[in-house]
N, C-alpha and C. Protein backbone atom coordinates (compact mmCIF):
# COMPACT_ATOMS: atom_id res chain seq x y z
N UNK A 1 -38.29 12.93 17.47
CA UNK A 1 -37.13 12.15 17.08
C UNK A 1 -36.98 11.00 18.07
N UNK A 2 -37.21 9.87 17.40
CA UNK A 2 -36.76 8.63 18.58
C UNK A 2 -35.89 8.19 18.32
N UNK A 3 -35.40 7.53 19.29
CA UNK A 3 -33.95 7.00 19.11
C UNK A 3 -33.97 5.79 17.98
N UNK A 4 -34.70 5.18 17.44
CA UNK A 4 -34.31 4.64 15.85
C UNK A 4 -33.72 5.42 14.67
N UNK A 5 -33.88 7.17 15.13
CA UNK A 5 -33.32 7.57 14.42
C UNK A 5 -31.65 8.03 14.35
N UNK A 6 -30.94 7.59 15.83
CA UNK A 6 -29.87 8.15 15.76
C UNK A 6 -29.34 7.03 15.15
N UNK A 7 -27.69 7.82 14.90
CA UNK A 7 -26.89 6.79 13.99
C UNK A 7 -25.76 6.54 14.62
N UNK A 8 -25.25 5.37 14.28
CA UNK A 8 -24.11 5.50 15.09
C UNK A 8 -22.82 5.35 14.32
N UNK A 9 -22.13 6.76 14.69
CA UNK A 9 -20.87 7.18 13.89
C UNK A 9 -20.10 6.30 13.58
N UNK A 10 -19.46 5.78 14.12
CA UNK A 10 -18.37 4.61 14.73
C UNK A 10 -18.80 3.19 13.49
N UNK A 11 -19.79 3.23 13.80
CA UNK A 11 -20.36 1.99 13.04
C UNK A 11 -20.55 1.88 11.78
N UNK A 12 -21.27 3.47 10.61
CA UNK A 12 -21.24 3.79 9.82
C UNK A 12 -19.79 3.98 9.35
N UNK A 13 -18.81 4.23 9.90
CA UNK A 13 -17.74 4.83 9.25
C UNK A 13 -16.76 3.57 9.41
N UNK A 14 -17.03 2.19 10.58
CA UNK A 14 -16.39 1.05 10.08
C UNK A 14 -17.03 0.36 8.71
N UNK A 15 -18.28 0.57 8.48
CA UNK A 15 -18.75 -0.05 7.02
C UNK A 15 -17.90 0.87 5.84
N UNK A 16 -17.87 2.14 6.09
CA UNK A 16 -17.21 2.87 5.27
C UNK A 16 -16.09 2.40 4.68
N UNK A 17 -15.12 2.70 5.75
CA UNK A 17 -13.67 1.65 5.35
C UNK A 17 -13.84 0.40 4.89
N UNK A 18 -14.60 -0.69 5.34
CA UNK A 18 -14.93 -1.81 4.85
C UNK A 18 -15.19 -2.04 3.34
N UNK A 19 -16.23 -1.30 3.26
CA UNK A 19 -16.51 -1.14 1.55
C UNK A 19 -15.36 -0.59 0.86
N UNK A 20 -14.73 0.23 1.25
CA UNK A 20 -13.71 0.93 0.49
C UNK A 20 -13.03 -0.14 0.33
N UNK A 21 -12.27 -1.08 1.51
CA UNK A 21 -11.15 -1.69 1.36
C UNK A 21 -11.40 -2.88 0.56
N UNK A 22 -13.03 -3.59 0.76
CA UNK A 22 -13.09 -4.42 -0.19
C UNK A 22 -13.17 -4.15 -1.80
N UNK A 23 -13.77 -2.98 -2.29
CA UNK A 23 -13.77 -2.22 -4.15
C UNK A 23 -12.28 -2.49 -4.06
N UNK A 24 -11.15 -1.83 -3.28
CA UNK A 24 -9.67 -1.87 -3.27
C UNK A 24 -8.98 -3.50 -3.96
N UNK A 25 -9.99 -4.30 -3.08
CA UNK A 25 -9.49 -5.57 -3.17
C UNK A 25 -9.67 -5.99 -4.26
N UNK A 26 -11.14 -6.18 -4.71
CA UNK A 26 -11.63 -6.54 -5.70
C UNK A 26 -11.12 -5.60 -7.07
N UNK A 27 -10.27 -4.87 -7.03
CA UNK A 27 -9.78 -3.98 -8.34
C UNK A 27 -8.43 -4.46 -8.78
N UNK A 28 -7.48 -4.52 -7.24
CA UNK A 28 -6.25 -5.99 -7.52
C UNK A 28 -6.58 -7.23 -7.76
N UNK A 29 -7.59 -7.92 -6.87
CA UNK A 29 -8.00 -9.03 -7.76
C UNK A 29 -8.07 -9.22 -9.43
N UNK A 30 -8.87 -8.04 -9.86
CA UNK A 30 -9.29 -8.34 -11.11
C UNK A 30 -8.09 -8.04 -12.31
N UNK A 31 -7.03 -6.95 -11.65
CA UNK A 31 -5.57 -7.25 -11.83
C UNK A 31 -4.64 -7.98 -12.24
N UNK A 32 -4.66 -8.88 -10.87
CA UNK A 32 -4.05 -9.80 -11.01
C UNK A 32 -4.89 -11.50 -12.28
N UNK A 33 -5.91 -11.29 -12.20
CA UNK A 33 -6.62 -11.89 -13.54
C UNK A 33 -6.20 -11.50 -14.52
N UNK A 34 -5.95 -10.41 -14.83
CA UNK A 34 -5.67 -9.88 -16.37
C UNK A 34 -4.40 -10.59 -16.30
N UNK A 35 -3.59 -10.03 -15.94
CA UNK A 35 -1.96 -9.87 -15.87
C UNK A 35 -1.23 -11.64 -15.82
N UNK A 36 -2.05 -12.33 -14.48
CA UNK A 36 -1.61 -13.79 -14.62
C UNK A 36 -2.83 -14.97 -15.05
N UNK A 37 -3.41 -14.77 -15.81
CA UNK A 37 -4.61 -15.56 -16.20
C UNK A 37 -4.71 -17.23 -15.83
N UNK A 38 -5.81 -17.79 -14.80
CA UNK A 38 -5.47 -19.01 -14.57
C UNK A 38 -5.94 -20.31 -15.86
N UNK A 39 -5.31 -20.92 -15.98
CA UNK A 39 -5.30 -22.22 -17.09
C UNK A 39 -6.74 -22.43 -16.48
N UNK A 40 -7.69 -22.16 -17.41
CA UNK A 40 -9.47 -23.38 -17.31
C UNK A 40 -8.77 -24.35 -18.11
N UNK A 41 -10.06 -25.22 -17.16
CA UNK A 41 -9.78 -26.25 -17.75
C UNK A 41 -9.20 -27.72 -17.05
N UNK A 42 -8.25 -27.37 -16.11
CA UNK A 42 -7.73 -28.21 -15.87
C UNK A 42 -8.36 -28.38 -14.16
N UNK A 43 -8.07 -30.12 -13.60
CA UNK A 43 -9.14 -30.40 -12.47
C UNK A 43 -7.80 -30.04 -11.82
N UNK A 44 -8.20 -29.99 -10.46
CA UNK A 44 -7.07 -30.00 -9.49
C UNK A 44 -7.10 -30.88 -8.57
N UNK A 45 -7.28 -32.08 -9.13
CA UNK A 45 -7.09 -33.66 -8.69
C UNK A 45 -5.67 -34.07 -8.46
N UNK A 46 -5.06 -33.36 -7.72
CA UNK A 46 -3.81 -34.23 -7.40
C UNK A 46 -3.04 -34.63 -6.41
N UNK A 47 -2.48 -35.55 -6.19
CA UNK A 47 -2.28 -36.99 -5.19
C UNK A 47 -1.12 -35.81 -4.32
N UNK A 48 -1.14 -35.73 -3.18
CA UNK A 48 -0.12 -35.50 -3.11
C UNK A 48 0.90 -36.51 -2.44
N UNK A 49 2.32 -36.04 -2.60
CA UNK A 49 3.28 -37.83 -2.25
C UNK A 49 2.94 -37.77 -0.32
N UNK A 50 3.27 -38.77 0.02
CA UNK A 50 3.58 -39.35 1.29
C UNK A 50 4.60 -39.44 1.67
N UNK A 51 4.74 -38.54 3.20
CA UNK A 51 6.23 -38.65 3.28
C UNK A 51 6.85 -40.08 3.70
N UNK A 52 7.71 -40.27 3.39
CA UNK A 52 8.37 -41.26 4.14
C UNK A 52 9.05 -41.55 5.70
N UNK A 53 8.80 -42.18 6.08
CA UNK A 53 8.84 -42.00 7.50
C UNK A 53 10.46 -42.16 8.25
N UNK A 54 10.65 -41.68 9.10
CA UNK A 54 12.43 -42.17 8.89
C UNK A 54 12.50 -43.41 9.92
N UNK A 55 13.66 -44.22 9.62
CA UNK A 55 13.52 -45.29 10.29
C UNK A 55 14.49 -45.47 11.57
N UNK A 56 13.76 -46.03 12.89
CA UNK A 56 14.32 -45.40 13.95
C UNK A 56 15.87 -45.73 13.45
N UNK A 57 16.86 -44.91 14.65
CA UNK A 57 18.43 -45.49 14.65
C UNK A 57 18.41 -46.48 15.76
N UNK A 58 19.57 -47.13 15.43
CA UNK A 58 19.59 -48.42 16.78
C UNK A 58 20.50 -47.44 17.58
N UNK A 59 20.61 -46.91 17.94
CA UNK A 59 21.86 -46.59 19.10
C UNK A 59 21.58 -46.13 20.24
């Protein structure tokens, strides 16, 4: 047995949770698709305004 074969606990079992939490994610994601469906179709080209700047006070 050489040591390529040990594993390391800690490490396996943070991928564990990882995968879990991302299927988790990706199952509300696909959720929230059904439920609020986004408009295709449309660009999201838009200007946004400029604020206006305030103008000093004299005092």
């Amino acid at each position: 047995m050489g040591t390529d074969d040990v594993i390391d606990l800690a490490t396996e079992r943070d991928r564990r949770i990882h995968d879990f939490r991302e299927r988790r994610l990706q199952e509300v994601r696909r959720a929230f698709e059904r439920a609020l469906p986004l408009p295709a179709g449309k660009s999201s080209s838009r200007k946004g305004k400029q604020k206006k700047g305030r103008k000093p006070s004299d005092s």
